[in-house]
PDB file of N, CA and C in Angstrom:
ATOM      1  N   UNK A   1      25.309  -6.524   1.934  1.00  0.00           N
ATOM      2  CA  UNK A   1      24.279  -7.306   2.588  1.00  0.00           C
ATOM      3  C   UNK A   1      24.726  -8.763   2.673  1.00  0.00           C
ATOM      4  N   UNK A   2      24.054  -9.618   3.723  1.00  0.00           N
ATOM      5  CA  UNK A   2      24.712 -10.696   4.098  1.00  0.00           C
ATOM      6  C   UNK A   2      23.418 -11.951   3.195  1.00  0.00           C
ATOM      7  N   UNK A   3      23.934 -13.213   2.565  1.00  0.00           N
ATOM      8  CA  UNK A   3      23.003 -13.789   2.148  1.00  0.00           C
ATOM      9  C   UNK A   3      21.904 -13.998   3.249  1.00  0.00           C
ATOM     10  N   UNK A   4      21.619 -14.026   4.280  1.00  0.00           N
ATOM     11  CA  UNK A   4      20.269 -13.638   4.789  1.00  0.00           C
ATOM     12  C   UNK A   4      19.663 -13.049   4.674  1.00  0.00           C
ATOM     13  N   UNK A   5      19.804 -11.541   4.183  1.00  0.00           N
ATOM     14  CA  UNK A   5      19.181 -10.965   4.182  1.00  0.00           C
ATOM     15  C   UNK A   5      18.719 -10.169   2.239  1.00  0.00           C
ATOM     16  N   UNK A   6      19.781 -11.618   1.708  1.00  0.00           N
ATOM     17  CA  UNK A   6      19.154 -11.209  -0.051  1.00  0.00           C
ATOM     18  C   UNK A   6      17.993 -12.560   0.289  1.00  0.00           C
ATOM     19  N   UNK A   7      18.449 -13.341   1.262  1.00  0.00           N
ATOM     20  CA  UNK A   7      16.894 -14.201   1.012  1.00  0.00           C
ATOM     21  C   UNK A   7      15.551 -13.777   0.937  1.00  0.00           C
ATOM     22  N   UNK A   8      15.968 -13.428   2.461  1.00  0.00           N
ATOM     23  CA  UNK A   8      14.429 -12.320   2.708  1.00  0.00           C
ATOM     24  C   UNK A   8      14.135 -11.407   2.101  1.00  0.00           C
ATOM     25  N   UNK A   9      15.148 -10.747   1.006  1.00  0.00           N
ATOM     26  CA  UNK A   9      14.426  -9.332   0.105  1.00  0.00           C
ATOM     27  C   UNK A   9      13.736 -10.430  -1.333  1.00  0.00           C
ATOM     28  N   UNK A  10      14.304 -11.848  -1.457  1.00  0.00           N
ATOM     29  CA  UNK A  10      13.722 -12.407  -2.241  1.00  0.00           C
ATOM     30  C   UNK A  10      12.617 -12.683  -2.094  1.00  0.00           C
ATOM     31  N   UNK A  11      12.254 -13.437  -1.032  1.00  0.00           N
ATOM     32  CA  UNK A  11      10.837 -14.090  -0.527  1.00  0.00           C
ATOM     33  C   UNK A  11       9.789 -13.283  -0.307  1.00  0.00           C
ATOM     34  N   UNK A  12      10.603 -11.882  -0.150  1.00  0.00           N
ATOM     35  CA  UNK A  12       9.579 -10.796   0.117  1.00  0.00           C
ATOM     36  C   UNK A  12       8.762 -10.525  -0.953  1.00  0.00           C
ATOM     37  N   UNK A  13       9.916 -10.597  -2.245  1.00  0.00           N
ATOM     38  CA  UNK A  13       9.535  -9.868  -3.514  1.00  0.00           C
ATOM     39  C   UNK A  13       9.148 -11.299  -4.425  1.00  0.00           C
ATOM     40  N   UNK A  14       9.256 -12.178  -3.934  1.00  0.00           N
ATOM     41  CA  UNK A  14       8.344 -13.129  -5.052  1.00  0.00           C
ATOM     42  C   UNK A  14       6.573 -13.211  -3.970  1.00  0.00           C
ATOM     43  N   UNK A  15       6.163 -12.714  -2.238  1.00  0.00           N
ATOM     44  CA  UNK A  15       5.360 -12.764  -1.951  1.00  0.00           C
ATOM     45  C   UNK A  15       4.714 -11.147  -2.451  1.00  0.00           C
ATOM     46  N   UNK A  16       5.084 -10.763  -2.962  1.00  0.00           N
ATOM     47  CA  UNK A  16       4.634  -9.643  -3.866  1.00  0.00           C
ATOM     48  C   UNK A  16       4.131  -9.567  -4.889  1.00  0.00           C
ATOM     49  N   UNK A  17       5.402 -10.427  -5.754  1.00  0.00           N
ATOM     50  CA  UNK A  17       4.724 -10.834  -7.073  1.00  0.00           C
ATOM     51  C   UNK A  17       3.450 -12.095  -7.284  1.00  0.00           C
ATOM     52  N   UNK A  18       3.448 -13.009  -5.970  1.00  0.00           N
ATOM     53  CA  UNK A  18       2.220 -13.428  -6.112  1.00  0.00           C
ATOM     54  C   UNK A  18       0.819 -12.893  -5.588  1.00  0.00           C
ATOM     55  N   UNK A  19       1.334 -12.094  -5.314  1.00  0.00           N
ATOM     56  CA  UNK A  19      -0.220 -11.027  -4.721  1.00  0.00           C
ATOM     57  C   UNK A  19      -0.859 -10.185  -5.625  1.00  0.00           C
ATOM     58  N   UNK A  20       0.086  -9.508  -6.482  1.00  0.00           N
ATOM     59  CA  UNK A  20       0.068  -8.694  -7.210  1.00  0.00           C
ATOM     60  C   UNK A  20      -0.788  -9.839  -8.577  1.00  0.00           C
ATOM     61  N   UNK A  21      -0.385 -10.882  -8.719  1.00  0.00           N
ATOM     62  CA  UNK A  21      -1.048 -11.885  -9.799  1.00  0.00           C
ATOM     63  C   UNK A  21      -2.031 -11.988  -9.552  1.00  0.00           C
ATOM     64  N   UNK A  22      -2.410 -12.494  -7.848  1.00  0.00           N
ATOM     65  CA  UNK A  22      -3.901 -13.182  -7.394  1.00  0.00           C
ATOM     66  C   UNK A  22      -4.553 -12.054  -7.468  1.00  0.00           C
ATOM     67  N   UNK A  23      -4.641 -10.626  -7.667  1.00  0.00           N
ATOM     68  CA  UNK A  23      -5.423  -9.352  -7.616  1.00  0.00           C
ATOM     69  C   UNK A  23      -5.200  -9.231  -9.343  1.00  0.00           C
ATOM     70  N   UNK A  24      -4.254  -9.034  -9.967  1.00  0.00           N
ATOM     71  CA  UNK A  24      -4.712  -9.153 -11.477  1.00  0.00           C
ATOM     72  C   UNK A  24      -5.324  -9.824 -11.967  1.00  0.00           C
ATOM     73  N   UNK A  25      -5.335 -10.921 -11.697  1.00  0.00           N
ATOM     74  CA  UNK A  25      -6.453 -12.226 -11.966  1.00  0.00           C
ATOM     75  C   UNK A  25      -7.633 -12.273 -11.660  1.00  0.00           C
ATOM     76  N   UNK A  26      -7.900 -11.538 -10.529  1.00  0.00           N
ATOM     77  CA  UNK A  26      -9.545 -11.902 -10.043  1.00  0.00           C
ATOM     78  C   UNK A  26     -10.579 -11.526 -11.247  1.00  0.00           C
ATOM     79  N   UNK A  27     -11.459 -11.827 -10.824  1.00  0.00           N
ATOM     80  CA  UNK A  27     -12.764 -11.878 -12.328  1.00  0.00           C
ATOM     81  C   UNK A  27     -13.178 -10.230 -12.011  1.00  0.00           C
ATOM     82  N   UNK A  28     -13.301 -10.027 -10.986  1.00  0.00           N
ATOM     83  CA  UNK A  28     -13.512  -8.457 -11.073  1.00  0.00           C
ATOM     84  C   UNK A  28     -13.162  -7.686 -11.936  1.00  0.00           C
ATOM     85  N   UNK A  29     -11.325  -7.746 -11.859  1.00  0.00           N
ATOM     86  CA  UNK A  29     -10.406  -6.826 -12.488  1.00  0.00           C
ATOM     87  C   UNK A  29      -9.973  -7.091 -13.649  1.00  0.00           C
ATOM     88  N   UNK A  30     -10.323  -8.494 -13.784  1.00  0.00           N
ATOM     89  CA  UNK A  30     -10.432  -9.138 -15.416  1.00  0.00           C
ATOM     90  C   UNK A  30     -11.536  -8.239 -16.247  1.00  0.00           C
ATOM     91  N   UNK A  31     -13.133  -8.583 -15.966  1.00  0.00           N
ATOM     92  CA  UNK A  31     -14.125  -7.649 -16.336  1.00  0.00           C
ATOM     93  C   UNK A  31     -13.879  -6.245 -16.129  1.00  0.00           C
ATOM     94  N   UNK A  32     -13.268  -5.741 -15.783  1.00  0.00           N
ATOM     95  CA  UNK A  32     -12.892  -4.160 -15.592  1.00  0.00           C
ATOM     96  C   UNK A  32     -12.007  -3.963 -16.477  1.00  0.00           C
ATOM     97  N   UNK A  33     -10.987  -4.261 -16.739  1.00  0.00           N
ATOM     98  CA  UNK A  33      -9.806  -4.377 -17.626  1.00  0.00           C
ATOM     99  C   UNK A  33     -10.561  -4.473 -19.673  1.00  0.00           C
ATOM    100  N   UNK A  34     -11.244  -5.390 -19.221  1.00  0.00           N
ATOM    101  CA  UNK A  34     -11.759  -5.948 -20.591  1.00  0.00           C
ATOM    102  C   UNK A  34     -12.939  -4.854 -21.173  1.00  0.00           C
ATOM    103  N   UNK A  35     -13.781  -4.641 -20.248  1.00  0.00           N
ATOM    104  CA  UNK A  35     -15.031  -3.457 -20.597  1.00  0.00           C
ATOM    105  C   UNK A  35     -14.054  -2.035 -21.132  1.00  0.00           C
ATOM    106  N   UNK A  36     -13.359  -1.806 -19.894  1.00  0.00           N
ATOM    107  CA  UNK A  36     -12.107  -0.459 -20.319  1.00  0.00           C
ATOM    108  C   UNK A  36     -11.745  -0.485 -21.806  1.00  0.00           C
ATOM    109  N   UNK A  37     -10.934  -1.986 -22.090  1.00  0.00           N
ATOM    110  CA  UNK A  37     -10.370  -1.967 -23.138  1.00  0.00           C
ATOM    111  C   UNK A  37     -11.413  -1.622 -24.618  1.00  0.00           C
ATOM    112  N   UNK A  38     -12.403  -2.434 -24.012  1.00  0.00           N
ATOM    113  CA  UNK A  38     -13.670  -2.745 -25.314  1.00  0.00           C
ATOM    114  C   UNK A  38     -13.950  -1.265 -25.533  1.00  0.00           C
ATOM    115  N   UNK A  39     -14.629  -0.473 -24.310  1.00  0.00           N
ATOM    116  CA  UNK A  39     -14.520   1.239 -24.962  1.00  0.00           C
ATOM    117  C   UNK A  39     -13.932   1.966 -25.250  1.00  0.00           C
ATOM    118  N   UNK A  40     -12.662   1.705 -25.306  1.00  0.00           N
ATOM    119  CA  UNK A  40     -11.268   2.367 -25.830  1.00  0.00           C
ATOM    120  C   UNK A  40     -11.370   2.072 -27.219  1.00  0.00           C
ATOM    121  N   UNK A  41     -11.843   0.876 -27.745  1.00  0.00           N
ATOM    122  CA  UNK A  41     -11.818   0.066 -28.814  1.00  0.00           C
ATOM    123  C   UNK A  41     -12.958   1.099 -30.121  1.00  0.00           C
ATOM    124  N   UNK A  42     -13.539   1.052 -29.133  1.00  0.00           N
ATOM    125  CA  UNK A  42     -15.184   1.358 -29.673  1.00  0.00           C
ATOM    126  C   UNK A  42     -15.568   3.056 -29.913  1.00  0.00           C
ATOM    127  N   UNK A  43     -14.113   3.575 -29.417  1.00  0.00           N
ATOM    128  CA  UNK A  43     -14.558   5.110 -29.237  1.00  0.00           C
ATOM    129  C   UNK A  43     -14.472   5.990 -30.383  1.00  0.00           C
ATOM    130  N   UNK A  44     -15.619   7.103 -30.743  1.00  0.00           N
ATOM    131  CA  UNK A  44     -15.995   7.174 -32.388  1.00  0.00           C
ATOM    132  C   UNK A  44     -15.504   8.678 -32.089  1.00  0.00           C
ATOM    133  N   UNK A  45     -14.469   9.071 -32.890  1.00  0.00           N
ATOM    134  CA  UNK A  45     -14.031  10.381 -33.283  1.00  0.00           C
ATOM    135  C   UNK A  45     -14.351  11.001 -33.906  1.00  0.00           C
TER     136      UNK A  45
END
């Protein structure tokens, strides 16, 4: 591959990895994540 085109597999893949952050982050998936975890926490055998 020619450095043009490792640019663009870069830019691609860091506009990935910031998408992928701004959707892990949202308060939604924060509170979803956290309730999940808390009843995982909480679960009586």
């Amino acid at each position: 591959m020619s450095t043009a085109e490792y640019a663009v597999g870069t830019v691609a893949a860091a506009a990935f990895a910031a998408l992928l952050y701004a959707i892990l982050t949202s308060d939604s998936i924060v509170s979803g994540l956290t309730s999940l975890v808390q009843r995982a926490l909480t679960v009586s055998f």
